[in-house]
N, C-alpha and C. Protein backbone atom coordinates (compact mmCIF):
# COMPACT_ATOMS: atom_id res chain seq x y z
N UNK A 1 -2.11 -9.12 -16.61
CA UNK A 1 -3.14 -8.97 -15.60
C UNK A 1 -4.26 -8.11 -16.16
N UNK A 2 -5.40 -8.34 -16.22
CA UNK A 2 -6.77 -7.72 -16.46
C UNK A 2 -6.63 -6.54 -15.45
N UNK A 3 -7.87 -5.55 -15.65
CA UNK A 3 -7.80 -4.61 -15.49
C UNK A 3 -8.43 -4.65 -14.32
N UNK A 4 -9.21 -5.38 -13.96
CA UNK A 4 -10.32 -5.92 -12.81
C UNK A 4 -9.39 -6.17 -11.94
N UNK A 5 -8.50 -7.23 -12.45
CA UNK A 5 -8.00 -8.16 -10.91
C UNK A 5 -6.91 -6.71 -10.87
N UNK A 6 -6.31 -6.26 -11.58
CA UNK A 6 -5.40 -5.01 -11.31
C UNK A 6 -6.13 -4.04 -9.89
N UNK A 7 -7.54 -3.78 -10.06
CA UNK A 7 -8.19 -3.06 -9.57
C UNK A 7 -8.09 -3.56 -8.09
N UNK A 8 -8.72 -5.03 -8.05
CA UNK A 8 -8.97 -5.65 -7.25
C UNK A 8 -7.69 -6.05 -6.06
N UNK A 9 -6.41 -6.25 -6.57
CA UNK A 9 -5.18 -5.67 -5.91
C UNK A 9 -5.27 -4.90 -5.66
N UNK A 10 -5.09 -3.50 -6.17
CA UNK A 10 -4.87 -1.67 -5.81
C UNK A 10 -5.87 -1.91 -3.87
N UNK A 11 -7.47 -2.49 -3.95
CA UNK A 11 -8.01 -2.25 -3.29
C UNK A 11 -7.86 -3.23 -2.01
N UNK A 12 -7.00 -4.29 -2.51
CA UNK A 12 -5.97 -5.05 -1.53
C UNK A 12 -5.12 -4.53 -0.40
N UNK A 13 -4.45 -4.07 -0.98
CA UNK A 13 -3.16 -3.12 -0.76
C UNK A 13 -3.67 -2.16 0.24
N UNK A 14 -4.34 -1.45 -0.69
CA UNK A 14 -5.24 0.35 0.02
C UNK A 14 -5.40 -0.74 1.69
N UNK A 15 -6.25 -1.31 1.76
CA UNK A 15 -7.02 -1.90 2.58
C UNK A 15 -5.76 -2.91 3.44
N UNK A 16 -4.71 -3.24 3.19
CA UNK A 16 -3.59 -4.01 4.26
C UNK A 16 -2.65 -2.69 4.62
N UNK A 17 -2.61 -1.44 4.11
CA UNK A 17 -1.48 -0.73 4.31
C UNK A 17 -2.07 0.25 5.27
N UNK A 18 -3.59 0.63 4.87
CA UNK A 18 -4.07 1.99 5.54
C UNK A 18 -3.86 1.58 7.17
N UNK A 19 -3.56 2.86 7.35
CA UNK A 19 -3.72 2.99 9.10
C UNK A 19 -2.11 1.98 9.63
N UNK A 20 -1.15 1.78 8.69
CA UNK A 20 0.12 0.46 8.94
C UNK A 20 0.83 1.77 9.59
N UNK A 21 1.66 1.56 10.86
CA UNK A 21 2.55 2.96 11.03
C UNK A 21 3.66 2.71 10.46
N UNK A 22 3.77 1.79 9.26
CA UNK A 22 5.14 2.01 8.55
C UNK A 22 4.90 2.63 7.26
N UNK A 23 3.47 2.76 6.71
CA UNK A 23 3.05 3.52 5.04
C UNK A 23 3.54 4.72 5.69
N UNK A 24 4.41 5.71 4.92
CA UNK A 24 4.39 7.08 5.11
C UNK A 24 4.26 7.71 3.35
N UNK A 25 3.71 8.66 3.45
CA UNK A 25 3.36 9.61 4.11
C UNK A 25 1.72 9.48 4.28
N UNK A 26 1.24 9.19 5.86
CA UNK A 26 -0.06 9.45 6.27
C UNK A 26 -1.14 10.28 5.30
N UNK A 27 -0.66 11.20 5.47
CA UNK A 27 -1.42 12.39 4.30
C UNK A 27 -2.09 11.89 3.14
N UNK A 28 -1.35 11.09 2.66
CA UNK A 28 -1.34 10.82 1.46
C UNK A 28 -2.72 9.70 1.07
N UNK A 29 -3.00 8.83 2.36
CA UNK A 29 -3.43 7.42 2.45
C UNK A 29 -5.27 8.23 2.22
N UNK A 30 -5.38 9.24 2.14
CA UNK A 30 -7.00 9.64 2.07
C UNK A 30 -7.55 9.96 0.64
N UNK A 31 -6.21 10.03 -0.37
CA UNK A 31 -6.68 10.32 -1.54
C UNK A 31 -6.06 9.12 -2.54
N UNK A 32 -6.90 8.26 -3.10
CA UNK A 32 -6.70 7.64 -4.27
C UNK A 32 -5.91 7.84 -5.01
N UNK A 33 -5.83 9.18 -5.53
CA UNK A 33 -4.82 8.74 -6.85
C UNK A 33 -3.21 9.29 -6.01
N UNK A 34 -3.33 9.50 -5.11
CA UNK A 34 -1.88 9.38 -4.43
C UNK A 34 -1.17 8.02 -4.13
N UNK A 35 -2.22 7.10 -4.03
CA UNK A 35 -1.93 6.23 -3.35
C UNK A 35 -0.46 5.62 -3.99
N UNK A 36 -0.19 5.58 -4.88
CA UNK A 36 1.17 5.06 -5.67
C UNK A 36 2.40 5.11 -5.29
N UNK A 37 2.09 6.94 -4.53
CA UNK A 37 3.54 7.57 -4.22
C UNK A 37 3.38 7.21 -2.41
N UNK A 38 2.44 6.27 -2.10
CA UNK A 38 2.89 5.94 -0.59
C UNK A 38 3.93 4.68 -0.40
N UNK A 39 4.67 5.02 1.04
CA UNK A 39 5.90 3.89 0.79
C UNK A 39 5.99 3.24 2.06
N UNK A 40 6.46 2.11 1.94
CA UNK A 40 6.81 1.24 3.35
C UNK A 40 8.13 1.85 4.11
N UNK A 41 8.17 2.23 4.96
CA UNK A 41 9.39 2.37 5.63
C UNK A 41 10.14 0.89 6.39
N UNK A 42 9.50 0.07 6.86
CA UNK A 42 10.03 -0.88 7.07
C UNK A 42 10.20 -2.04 6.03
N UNK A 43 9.67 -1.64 4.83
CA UNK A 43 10.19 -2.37 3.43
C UNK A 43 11.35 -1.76 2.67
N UNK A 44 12.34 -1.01 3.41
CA UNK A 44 13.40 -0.59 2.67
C UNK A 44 12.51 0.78 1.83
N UNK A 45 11.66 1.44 2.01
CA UNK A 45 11.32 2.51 1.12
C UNK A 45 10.46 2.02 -0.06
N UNK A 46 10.56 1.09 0.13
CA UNK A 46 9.51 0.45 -1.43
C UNK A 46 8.01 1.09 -1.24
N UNK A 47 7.58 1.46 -2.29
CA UNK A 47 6.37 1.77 -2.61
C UNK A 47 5.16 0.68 -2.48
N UNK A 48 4.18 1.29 -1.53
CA UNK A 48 3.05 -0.05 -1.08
C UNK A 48 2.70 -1.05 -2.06
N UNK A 49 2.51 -0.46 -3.34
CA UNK A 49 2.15 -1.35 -4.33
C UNK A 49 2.97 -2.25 -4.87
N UNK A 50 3.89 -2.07 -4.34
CA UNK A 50 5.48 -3.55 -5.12
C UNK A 50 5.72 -3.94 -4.00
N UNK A 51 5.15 -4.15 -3.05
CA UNK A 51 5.29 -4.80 -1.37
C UNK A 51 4.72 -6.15 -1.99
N UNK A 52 5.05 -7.42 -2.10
CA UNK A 52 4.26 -8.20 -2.29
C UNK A 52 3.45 -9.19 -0.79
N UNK A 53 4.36 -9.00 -0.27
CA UNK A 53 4.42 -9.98 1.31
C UNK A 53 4.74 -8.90 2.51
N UNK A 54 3.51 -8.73 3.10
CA UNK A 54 4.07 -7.30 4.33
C UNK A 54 4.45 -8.39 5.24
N UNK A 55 6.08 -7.90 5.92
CA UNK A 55 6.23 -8.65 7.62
C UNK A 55 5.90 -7.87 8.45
N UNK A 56 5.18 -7.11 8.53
CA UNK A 56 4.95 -6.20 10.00
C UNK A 56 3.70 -6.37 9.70
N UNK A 57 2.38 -6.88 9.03
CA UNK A 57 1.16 -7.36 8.97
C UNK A 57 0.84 -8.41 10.05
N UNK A 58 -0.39 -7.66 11.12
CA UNK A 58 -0.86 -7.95 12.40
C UNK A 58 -1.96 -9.14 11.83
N UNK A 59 -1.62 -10.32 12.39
CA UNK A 59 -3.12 -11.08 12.02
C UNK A 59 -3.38 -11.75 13.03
């Protein structure tokens, strides 16, 4: 994966998870380079960024 479309995911993600009441820890969702160590609670604990398919995503 290029470094672009890498990017272009990260800002995927940021943007389907922020404000989700299952990302914890809240805190965390305002600073960028935290963003890694935020996690799904209703994904078994997985970290937002290896979520590939959210089921609790409102559309």
């Amino acid at each position: 994966m290029k470094v672009v479309d890498a990017k272009k995911q990260e800002a995927r993600i940021k943007k389907r998870c922020t404000g989700c009441q299952w990302a914890s820890p809240k805190e965390f969702q305002e600073y960028d380079r935290l963003w890694p160590f935020v996690t799904c609670t209703g994904c078994a604990e997985k970290k937002c960024f290896e979520v590939t398919i959210c089921p609790y995503r409102e559309e």
